[in-house]
C-alpha atoms as a PDB file:
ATOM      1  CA  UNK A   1      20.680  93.240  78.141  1.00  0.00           C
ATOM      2  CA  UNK A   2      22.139  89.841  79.663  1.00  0.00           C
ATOM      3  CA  UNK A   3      21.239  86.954  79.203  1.00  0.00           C
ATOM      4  CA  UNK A   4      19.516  86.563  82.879  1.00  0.00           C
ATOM      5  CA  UNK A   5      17.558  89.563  81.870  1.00  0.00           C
ATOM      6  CA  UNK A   6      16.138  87.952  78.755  1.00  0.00           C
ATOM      7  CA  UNK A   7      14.961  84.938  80.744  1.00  0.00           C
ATOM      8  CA  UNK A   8      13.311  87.166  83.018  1.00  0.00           C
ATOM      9  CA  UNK A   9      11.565  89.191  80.412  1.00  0.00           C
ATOM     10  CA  UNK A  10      10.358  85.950  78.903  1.00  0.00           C
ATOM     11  CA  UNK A  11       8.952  84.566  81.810  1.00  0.00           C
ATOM     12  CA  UNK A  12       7.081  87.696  82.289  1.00  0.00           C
ATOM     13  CA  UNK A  13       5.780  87.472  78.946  1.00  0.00           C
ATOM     14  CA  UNK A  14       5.252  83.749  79.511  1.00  0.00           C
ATOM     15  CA  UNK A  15       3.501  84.057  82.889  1.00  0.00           C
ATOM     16  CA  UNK A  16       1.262  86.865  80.846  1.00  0.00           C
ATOM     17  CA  UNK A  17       0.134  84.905  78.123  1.00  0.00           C
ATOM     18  CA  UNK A  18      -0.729  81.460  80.538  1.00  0.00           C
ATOM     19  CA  UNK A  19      -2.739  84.252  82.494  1.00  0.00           C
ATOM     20  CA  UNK A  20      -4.287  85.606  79.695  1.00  0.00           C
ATOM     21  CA  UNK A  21      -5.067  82.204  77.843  1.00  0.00           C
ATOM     22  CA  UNK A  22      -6.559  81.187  81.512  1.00  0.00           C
ATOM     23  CA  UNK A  23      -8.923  83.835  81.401  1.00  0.00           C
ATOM     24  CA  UNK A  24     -11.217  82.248  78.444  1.00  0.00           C
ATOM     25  CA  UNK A  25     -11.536  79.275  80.857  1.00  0.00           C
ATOM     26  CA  UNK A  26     -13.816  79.005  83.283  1.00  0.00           C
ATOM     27  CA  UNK A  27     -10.801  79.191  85.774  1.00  0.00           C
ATOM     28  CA  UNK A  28     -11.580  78.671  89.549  1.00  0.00           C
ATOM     29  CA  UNK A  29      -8.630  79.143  90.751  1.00  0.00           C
ATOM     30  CA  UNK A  30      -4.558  79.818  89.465  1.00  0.00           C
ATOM     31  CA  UNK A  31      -1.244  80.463  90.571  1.00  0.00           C
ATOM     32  CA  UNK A  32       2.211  79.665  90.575  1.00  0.00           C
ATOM     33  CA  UNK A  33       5.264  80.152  92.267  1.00  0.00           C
ATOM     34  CA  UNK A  34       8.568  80.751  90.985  1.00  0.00           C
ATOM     35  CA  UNK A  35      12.206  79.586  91.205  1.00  0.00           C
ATOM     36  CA  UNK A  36      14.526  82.519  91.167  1.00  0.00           C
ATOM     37  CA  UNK A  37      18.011  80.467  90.730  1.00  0.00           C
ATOM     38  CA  UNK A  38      15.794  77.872  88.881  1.00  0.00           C
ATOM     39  CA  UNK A  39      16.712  75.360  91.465  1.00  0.00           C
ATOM     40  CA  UNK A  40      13.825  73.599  93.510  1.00  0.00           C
ATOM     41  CA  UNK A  41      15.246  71.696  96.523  1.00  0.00           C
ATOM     42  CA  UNK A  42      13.977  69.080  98.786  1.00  0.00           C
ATOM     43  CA  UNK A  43      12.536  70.526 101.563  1.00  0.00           C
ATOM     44  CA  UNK A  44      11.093  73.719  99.609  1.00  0.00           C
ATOM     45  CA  UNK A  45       7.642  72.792  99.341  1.00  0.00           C
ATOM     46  CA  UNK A  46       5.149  74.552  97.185  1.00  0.00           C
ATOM     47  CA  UNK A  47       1.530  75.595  98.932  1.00  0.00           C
ATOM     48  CA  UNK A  48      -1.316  76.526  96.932  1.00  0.00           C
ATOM     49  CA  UNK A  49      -4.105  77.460  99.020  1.00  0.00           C
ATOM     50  CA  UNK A  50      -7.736  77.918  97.098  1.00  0.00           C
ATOM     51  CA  UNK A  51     -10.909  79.207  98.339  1.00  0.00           C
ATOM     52  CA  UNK A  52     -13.966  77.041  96.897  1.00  0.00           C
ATOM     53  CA  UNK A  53     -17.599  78.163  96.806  1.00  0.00           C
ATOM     54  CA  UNK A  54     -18.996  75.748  94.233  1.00  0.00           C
ATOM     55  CA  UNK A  55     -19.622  72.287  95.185  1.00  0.00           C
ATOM     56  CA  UNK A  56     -22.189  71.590  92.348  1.00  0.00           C
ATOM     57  CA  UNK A  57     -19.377  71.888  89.374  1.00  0.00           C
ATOM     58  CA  UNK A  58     -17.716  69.408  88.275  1.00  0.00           C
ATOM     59  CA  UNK A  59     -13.244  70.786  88.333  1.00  0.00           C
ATOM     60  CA  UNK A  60     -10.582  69.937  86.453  1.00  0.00           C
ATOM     61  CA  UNK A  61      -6.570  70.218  88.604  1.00  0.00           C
ATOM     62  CA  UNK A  62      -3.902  70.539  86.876  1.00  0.00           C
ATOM     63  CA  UNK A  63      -0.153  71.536  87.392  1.00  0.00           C
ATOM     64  CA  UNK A  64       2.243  73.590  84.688  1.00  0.00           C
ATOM     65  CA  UNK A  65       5.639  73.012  85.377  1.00  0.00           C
ATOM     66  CA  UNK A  66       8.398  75.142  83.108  1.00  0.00           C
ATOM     67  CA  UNK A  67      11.412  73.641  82.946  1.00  0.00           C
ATOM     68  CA  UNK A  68      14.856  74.379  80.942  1.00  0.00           C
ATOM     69  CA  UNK A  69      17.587  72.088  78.891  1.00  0.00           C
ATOM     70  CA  UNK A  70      19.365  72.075  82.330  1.00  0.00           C
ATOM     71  CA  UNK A  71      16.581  69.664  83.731  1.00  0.00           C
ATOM     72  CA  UNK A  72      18.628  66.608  83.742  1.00  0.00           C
ATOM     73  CA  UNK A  73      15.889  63.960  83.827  1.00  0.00           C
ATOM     74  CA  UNK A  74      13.055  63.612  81.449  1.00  0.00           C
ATOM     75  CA  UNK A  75      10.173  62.847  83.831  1.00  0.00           C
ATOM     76  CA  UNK A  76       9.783  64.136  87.429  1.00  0.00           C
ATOM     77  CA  UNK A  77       8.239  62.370  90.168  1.00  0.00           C
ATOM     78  CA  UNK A  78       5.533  64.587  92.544  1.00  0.00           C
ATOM     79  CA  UNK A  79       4.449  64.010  96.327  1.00  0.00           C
ATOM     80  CA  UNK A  80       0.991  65.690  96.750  1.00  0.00           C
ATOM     81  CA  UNK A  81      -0.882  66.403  99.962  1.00  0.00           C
ATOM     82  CA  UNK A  82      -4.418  67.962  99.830  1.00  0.00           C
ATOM     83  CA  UNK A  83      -5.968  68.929 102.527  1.00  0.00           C
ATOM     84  CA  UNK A  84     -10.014  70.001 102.691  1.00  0.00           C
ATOM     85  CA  UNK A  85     -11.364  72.791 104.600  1.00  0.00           C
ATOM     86  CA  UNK A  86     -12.684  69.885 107.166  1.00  0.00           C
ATOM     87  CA  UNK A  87      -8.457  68.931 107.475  1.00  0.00           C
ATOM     88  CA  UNK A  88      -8.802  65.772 105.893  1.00  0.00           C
ATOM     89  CA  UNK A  89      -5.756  64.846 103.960  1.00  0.00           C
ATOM     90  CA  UNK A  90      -5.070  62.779 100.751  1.00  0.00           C
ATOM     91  CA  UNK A  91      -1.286  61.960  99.711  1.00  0.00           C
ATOM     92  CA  UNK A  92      -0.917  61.438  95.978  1.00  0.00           C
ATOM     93  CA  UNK A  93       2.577  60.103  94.520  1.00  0.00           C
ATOM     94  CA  UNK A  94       2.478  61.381  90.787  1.00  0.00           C
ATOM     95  CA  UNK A  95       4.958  60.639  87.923  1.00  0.00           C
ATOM     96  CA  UNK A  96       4.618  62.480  84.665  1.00  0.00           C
ATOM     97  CA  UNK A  97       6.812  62.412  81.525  1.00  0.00           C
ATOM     98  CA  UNK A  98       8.396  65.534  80.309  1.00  0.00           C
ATOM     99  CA  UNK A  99      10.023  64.072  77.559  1.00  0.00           C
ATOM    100  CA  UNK A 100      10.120  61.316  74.989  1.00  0.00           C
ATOM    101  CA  UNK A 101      12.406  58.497  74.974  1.00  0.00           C
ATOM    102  CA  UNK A 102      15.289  60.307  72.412  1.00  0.00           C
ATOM    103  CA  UNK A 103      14.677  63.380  74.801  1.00  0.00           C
ATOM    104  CA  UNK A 104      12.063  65.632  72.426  1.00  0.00           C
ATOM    105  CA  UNK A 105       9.872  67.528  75.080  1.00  0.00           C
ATOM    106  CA  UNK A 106       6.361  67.177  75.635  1.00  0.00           C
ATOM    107  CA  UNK A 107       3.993  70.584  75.428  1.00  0.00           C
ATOM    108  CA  UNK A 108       4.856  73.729  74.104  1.00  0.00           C
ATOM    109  CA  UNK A 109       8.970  75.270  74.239  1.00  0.00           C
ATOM    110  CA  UNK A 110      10.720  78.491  73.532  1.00  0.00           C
ATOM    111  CA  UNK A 111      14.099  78.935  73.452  1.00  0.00           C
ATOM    112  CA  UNK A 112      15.360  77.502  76.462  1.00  0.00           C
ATOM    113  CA  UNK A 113      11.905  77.136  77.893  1.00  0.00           C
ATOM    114  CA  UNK A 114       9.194  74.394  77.918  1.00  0.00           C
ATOM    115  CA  UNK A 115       5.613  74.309  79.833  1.00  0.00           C
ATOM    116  CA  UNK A 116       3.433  70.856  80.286  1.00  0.00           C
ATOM    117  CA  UNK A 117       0.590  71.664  81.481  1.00  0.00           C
ATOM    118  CA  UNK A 118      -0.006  68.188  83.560  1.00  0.00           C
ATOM    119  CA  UNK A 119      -3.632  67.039  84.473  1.00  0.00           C
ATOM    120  CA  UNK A 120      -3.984  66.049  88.438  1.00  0.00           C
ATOM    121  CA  UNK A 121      -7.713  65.581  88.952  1.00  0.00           C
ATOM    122  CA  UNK A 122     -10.232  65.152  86.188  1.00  0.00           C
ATOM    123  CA  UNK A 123     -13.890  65.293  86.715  1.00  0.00           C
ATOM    124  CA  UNK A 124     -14.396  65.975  90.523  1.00  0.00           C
ATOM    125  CA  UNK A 125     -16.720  67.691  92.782  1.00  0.00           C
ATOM    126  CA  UNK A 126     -15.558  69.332  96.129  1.00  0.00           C
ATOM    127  CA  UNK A 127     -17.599  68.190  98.992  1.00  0.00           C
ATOM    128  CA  UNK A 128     -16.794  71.126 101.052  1.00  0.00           C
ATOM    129  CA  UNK A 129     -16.679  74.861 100.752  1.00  0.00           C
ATOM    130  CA  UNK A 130     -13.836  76.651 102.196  1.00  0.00           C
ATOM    131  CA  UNK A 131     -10.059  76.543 101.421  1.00  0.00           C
ATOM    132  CA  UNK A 132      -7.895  73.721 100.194  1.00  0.00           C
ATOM    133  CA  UNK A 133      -4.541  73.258 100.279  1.00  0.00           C
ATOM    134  CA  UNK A 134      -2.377  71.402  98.314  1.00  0.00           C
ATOM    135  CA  UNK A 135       1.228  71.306  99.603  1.00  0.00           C
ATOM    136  CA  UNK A 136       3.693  69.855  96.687  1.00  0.00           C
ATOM    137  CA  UNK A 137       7.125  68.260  96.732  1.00  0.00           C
ATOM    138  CA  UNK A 138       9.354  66.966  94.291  1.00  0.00           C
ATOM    139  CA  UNK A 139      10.395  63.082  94.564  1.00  0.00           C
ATOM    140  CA  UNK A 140      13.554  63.211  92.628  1.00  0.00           C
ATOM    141  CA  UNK A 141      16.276  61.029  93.793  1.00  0.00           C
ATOM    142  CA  UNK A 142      18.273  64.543  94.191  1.00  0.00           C
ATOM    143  CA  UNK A 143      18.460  67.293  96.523  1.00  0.00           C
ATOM    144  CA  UNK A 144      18.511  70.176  94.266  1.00  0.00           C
ATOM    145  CA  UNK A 145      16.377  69.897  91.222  1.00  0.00           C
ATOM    146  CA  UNK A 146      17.529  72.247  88.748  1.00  0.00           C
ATOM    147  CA  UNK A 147      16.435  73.395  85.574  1.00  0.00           C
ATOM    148  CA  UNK A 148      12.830  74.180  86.753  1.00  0.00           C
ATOM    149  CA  UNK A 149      11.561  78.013  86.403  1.00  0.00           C
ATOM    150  CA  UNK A 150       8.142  77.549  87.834  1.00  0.00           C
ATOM    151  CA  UNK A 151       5.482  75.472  88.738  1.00  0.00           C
ATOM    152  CA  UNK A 152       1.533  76.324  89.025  1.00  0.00           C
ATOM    153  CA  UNK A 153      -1.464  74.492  89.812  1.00  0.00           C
ATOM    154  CA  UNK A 154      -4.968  75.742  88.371  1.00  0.00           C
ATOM    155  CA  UNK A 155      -8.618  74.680  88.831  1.00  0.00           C
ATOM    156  CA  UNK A 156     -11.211  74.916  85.808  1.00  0.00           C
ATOM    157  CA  UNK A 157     -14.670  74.472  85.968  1.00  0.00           C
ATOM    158  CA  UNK A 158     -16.057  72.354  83.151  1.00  0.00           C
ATOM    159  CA  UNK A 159     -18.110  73.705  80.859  1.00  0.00           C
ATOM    160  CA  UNK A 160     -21.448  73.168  79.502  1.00  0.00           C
ATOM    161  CA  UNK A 161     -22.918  71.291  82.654  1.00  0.00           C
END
């Protein structure tokens, strides 16, 4: 096998155990979208679109990003619009940290291959029923981001309520 294969097969088995770990969760909603040439430019926004029923629970939002030791910065910097069923809109500019100061990743890593799961809204009720969208860009000072594999956004419901 090459070595593109082996990433591939990884990220499968990556992708399957993130799903599978989800599953124990009371998860609302998750999904993620891929970078083939692990590359994400400017301009390539990411849509998540989510169909909510419950507006009694309280939600968790987070993002997983997966990057690789080709990701040349050690934080990344997000510009998040979220749009309710009603087509209200809120703009969030996020920065997280992927990486400590001397350049030791943050959440778990494999090989070339590390996954932060990053928390985006803690505690919250939706006011509305119907589908939200969340439409997400990088803010990197670069066009062409590279180094990230994939990036997904969940919802959990919190437990014991």
């Amino acid at each position: 096998m090459t070595e593109g294969t082996d990433k591939k097969i990884f990220l499968v088995i990556v992708s399957s155990l993130f799903i599978a770990c989800s599953c124990s969760r009371n998860v609302v909603f998750t999904d993620n979208v891929s970078f083939p040439s692990e590359l994400w430019s400017v301009g390539n926004d990411i849509e998540f679109k989510s169909d909510i029923i419950d507006t009694n629970s309280i939600n968790n939002i987070y993002f997983t990003i997966r990057t690789g030791t080709s990701y040349p910065f050690r934080n990344v910097w997000l510009f998040v619009k979220t749009t309710s069923p009603d087509g209200k809109t809120i703009t969030d500019t996020l920065q997280y940290n992927l990486a400590d100061e001397k350049g030791k990743w943050f959440g778990r890593g494999f090989g070339d291959i590390h996954e932060l799961s990053l928390p985006y809204k803690t505690g919250i009720y939706f006011p509305k029923k119907g589908t939200y969208t969340y439409n997400i860009m990088h803010g990197m000072r670069i066009e062409e981001l590279k180094g990230v594999y994939d990036f997904g956004l969940s919802i959990e419901k919190l437990k014991n309520q």
